[in-house]
Protein backbone atom coordinates (compact mmCIF):
# COMPACT_ATOMS: atom_id res chain seq x y z
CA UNK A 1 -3.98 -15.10 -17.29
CA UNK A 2 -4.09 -11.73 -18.51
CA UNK A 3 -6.56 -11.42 -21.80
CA UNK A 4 -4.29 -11.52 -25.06
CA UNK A 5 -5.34 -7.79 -26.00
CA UNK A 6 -4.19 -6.31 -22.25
CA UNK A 7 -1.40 -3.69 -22.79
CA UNK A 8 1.10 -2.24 -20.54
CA UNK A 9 -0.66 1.30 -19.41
CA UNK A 10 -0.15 4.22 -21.46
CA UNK A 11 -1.34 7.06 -19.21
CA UNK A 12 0.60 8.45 -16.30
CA UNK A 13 -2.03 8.99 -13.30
CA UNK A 14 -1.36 11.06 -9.85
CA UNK A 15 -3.52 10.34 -7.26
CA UNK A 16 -4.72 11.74 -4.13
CA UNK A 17 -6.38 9.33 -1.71
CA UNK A 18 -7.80 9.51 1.78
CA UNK A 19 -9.07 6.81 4.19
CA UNK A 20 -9.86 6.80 7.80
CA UNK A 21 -9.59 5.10 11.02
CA UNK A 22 -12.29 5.10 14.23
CA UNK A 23 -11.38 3.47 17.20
CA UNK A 24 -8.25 1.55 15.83
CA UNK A 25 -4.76 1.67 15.37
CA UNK A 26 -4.05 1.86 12.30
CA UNK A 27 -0.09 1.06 11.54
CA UNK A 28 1.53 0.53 14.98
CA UNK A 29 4.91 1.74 15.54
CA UNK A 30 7.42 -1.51 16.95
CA UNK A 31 10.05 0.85 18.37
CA UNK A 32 7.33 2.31 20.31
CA UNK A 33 5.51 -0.38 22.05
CA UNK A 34 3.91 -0.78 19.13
CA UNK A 35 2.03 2.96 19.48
CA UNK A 36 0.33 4.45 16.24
CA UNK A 37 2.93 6.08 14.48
CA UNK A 38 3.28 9.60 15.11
CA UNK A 39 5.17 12.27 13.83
CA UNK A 40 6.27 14.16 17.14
CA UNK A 41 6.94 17.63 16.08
CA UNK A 42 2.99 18.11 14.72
CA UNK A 43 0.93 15.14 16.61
CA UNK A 44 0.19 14.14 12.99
CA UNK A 45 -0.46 10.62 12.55
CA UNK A 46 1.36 8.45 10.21
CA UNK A 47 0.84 5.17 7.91
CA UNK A 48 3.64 3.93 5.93
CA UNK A 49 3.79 2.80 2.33
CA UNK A 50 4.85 -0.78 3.04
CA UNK A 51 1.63 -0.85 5.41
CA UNK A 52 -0.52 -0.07 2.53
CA UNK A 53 1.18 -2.10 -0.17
CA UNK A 54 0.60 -4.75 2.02
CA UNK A 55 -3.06 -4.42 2.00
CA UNK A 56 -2.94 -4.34 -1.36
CA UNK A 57 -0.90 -7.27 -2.00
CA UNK A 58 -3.62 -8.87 0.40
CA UNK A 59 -6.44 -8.07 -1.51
CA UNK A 60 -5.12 -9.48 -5.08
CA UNK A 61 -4.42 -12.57 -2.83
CA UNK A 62 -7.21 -13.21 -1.70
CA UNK A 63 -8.65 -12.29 -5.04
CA UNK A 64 -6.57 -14.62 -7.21
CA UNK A 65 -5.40 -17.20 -4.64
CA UNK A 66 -1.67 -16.29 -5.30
CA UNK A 67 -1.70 -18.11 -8.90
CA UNK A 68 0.37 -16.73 -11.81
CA UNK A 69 0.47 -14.16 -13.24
CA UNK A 70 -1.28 -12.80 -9.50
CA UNK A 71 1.30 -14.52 -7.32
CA UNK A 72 2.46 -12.43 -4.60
CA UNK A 73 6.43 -11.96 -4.11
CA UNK A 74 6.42 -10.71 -0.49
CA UNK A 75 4.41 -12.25 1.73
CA UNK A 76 4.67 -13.89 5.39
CA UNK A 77 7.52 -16.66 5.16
CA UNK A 78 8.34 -16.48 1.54
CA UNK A 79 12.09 -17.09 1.00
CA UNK A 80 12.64 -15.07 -1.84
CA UNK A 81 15.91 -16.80 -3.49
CA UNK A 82 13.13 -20.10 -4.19
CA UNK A 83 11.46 -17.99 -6.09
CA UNK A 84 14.08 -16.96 -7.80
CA UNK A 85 15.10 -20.36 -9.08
CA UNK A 86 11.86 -21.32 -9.95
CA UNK A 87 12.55 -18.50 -12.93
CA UNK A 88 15.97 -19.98 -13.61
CA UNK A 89 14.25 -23.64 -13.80
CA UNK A 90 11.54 -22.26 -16.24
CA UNK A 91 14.04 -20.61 -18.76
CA UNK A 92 16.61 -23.46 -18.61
CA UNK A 93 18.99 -21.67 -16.84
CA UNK A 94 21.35 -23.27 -13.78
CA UNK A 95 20.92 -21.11 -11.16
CA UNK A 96 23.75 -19.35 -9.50
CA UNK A 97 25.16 -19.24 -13.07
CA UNK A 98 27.42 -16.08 -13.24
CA UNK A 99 27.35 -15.86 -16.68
CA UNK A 100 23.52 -15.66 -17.03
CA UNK A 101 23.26 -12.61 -15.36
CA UNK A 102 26.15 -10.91 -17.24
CA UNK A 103 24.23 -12.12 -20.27
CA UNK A 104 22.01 -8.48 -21.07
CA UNK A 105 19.45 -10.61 -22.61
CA UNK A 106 19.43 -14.06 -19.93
CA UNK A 107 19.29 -11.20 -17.04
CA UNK A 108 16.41 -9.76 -18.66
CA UNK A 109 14.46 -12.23 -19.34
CA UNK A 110 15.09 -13.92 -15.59
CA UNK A 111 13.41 -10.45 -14.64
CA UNK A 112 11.07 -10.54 -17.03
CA UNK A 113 9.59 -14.19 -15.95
CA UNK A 114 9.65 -12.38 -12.65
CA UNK A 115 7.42 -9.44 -13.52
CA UNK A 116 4.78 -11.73 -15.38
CA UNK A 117 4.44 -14.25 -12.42
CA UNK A 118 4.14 -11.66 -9.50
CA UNK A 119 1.87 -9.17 -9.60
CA UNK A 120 3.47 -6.99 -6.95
CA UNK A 121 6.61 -7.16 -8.79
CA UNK A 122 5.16 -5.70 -11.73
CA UNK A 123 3.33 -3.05 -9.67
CA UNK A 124 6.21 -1.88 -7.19
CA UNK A 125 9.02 -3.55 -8.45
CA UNK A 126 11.32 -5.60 -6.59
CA UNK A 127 14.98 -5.88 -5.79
CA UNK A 128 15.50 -9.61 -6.61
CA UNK A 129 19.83 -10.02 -6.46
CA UNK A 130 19.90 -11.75 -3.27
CA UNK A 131 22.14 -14.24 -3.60
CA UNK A 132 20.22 -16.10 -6.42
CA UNK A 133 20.20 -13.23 -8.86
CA UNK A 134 17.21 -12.25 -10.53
CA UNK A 135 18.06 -8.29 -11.09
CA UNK A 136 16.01 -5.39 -9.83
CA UNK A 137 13.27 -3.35 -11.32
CA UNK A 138 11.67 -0.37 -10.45
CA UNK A 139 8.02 -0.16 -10.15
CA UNK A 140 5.16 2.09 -11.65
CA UNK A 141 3.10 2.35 -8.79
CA UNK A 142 4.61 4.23 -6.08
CA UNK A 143 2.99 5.16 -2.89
CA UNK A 144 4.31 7.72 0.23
CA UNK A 145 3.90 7.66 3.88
CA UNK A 146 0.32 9.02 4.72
CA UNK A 147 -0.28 11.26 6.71
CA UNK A 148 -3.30 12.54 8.90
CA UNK A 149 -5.10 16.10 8.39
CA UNK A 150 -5.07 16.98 11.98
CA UNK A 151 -2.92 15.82 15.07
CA UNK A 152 -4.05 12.58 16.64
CA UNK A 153 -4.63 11.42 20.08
CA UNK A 154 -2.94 8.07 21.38
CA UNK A 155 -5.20 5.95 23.67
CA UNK A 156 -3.81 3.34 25.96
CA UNK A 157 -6.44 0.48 26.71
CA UNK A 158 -5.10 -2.05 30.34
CA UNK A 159 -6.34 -5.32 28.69
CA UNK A 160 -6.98 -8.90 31.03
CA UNK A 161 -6.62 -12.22 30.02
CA UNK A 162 -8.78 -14.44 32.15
CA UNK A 163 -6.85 -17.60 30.55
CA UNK A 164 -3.33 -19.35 30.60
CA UNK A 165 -0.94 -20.69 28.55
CA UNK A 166 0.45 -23.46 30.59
CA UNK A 167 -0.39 -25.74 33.76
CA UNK A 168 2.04 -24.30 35.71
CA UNK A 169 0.66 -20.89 34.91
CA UNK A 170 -2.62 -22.47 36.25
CA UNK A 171 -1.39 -23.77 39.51
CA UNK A 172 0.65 -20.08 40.72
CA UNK A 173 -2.82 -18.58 39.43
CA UNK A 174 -4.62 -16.78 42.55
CA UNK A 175 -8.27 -16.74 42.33
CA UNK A 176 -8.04 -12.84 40.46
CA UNK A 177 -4.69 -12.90 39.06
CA UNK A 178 -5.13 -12.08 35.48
CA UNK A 179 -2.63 -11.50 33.17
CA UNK A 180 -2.29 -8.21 32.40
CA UNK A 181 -2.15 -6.41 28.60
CA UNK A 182 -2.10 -2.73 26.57
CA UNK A 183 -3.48 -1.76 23.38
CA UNK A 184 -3.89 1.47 21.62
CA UNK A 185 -5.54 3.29 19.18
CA UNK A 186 -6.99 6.65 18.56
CA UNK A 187 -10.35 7.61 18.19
CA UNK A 188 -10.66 9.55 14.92
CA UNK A 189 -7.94 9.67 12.40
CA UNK A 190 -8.17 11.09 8.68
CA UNK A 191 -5.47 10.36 6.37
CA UNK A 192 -4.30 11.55 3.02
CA UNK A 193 -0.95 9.60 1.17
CA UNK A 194 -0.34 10.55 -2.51
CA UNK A 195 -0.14 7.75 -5.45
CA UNK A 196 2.28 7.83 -8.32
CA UNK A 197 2.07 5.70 -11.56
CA UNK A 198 4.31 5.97 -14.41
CA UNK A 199 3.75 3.72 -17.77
CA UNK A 200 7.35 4.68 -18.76
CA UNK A 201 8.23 2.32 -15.61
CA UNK A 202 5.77 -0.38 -17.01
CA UNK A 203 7.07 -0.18 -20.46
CA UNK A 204 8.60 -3.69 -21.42
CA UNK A 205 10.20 -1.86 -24.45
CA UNK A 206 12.46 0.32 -21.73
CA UNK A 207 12.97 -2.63 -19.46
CA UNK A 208 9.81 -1.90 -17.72
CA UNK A 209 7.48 -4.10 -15.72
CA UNK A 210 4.93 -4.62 -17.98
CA UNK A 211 2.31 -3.68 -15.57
CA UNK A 212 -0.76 -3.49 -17.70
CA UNK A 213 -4.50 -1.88 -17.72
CA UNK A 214 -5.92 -5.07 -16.14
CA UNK A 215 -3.55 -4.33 -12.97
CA UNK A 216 -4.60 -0.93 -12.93
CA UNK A 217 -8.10 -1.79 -12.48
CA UNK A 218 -6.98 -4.40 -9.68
CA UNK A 219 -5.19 -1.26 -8.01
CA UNK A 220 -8.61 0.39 -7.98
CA UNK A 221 -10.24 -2.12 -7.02
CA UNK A 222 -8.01 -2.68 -4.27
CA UNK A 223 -8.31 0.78 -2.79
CA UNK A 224 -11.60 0.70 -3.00
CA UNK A 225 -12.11 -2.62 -0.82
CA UNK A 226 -8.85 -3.82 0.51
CA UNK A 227 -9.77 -2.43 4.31
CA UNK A 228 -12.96 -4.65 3.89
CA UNK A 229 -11.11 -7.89 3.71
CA UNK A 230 -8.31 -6.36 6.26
CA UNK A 231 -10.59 -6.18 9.05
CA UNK A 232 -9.15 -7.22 13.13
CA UNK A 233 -10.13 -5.75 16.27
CA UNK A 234 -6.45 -3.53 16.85
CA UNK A 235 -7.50 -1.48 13.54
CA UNK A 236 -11.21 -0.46 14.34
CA UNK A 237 -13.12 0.65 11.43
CA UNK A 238 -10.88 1.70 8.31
CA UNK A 239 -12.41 2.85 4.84
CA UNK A 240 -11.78 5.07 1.96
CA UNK A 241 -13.00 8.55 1.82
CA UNK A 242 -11.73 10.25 -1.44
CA UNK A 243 -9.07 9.26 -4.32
CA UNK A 244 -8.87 11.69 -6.83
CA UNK A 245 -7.15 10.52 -9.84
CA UNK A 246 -5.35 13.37 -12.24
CA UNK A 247 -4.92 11.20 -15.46
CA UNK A 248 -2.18 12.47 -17.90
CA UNK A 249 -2.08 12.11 -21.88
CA UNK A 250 1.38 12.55 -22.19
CA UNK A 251 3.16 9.93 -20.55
CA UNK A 252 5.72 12.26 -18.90
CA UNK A 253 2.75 13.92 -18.22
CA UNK A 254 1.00 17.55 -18.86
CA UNK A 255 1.77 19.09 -15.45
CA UNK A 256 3.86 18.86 -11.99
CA UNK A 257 2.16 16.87 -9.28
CA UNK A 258 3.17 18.77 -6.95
CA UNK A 259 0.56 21.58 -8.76
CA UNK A 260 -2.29 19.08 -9.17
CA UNK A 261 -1.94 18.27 -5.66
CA UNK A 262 -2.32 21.80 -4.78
CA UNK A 263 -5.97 21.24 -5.90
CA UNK A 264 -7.26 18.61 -3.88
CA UNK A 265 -8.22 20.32 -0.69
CA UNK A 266 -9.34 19.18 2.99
CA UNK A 267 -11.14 21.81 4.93
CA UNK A 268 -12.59 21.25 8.77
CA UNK A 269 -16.22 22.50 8.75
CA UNK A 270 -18.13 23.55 12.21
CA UNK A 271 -16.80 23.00 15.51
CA UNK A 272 -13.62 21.00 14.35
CA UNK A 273 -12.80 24.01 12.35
CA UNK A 274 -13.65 26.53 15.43
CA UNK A 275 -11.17 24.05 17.38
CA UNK A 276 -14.19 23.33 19.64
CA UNK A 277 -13.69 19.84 19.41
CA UNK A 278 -11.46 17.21 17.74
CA UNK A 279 -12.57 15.21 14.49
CA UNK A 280 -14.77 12.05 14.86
CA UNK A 281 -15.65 11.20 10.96
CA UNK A 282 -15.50 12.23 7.61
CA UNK A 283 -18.59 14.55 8.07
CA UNK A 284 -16.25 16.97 10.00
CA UNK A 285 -14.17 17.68 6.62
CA UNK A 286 -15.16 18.30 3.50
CA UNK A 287 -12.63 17.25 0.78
CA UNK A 288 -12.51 19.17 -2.86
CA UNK A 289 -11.57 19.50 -5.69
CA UNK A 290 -10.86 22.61 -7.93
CA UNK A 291 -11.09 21.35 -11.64
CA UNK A 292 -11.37 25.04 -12.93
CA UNK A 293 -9.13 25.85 -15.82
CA UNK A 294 -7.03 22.33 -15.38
CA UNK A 295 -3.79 21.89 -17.88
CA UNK A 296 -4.24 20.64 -21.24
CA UNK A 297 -4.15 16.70 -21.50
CA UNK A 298 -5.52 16.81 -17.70
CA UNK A 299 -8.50 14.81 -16.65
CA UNK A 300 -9.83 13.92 -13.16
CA UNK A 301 -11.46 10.42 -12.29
CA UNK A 302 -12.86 9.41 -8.68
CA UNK A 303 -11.04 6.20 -7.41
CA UNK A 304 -13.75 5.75 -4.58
């Protein structure tokens, strides 16, 4: 359980973080044969948000063995409207009552129970009115699609399988029939996705989430080793490279993000920048930082 003194965050943080991929694939594509995602106009790769929320939501997992208030709200199989009930059960509540969700303060605390149980309600928020209705909630921590700092390069791998599933399979086998396979990946891929957290979302007082400082450290942590415990041969070798944190004292905070953002910079160096040959690791960029003259109530903490 969280410690007794742990408070809902305070400070409003926008964050810039980078990670790679070598030899992997690192968010395939299912309407494209399962391809890394690509944006087509640029060759710039892509990795969604729900990708990386899910790593995260792996990590505090694995971390906490899905026990409250860590459980995990989406995850493989779940069937959401059980969990739902299991709120209803715990305040006393019938569920599919009508009136308990027209009931300001029944609805609230159904979402409330919610938040406290499931850590990545209380981090993204959740839409939770299917069917058995639990109310939606919008979460601090926000994340957008991320996107590479140079166009990609799609690989296509012919992969055998030397065994069978089935008897019959066995007997119409020829000597060197194999079964035939693709994969992809790309060789070199650099990525950059921007973080938003706002502690007017986690607020309990305005119907926030109630994420607290605790979770924020678990976010950290998360970023910081969630590709560790994520590891299968289709993704290669992933890892963070740079998260830049821009922590606000105001929580509407002291400046636009879009203006903070304009600081963190990712510059090719040597024969990637002389376009003499494509990007193979983080040693071909050099990521910075200008903290010159930064607004008042602006600090800047590394993630990574």
């Amino acid at each position: 359980m969280p410690k007794s003194n742990d408070t809902p965050i305070r400070n409003r943080y926008d964050i810039a973080y980078f990670f790679e991929v070598t030899d992997g694939n690192p968010n395939g594509d299912p309407d494209a044969g399962n391809l890394p995602r690509l944006d087509p106009e640029t060759n710039h790769g892509l990795v969604t948000d729900v990708c990386l929320k899910r790593k995260i939501r792996n990590y505090v997992a694995l971390k906490h063995g899905y026990k409250p208030p860590f459980e995990i709200y989406v995850k493989e199989k779940a069937v959401l409207n059980d969990q739902h009930e299991r709120a209803y059960e715990a305040l006393k509540i019938k569920p599919g009552d009508s009136k308990a969700t027209k009931d300001p303060e029944k609805a609230r605390s159904l979402t409330a129970w919610m938040c406290h149980n499931f850590f990545d309600i209380r981090a993204f928020g959740a839409v939770m009115s299917t069917g058995v209705n639990c109310g939606q909630v919008r979460g601090p921590v926000q994340l957008t699609i991320a996107r590479s700092v140079h166009p990609i390069l799609t690989l296509e791998h012919a992969v055998t399988r030397c065994a069978v599933t089935t008897s019959d399979e066995a007997e119409k086998q020829d000597g060197g029939n194999r079964t035939m396979g693709r994969k992809f990946s790309l060789p070199y891929g650099l990525y950059r996705t921007s973080i938003f957290i706002s502690p007017l979302l986690a607020d309990p007082d305005r119907n926030g989430t109630g994420f607290t400082e605790s979770d924020l450290l678990l976010v950290k942590e998360a970023l910081n080793n969630m590709f560790d415990q994520d590891r299968s041969a289709a993704r290669g070798v992933m890892a963070p490279v740079a998260c830049l944190a821009f922590k606000h004292d105001d929580p509407l905070g002291n400046a636009r993000a879009d203006r903070l953002f304009s600081r963190v910079s990712c510059t090719p160096l040597g024969e990637v920048a002389s376009q003499t040959r494509p990007p193979r690791s983080r040693s071909d960029f050099q990521i910075t930082c200008d903290n010159t003259s930064l607004p008042g109530g602006i600090t800047v903490e590394n993630w990574v």
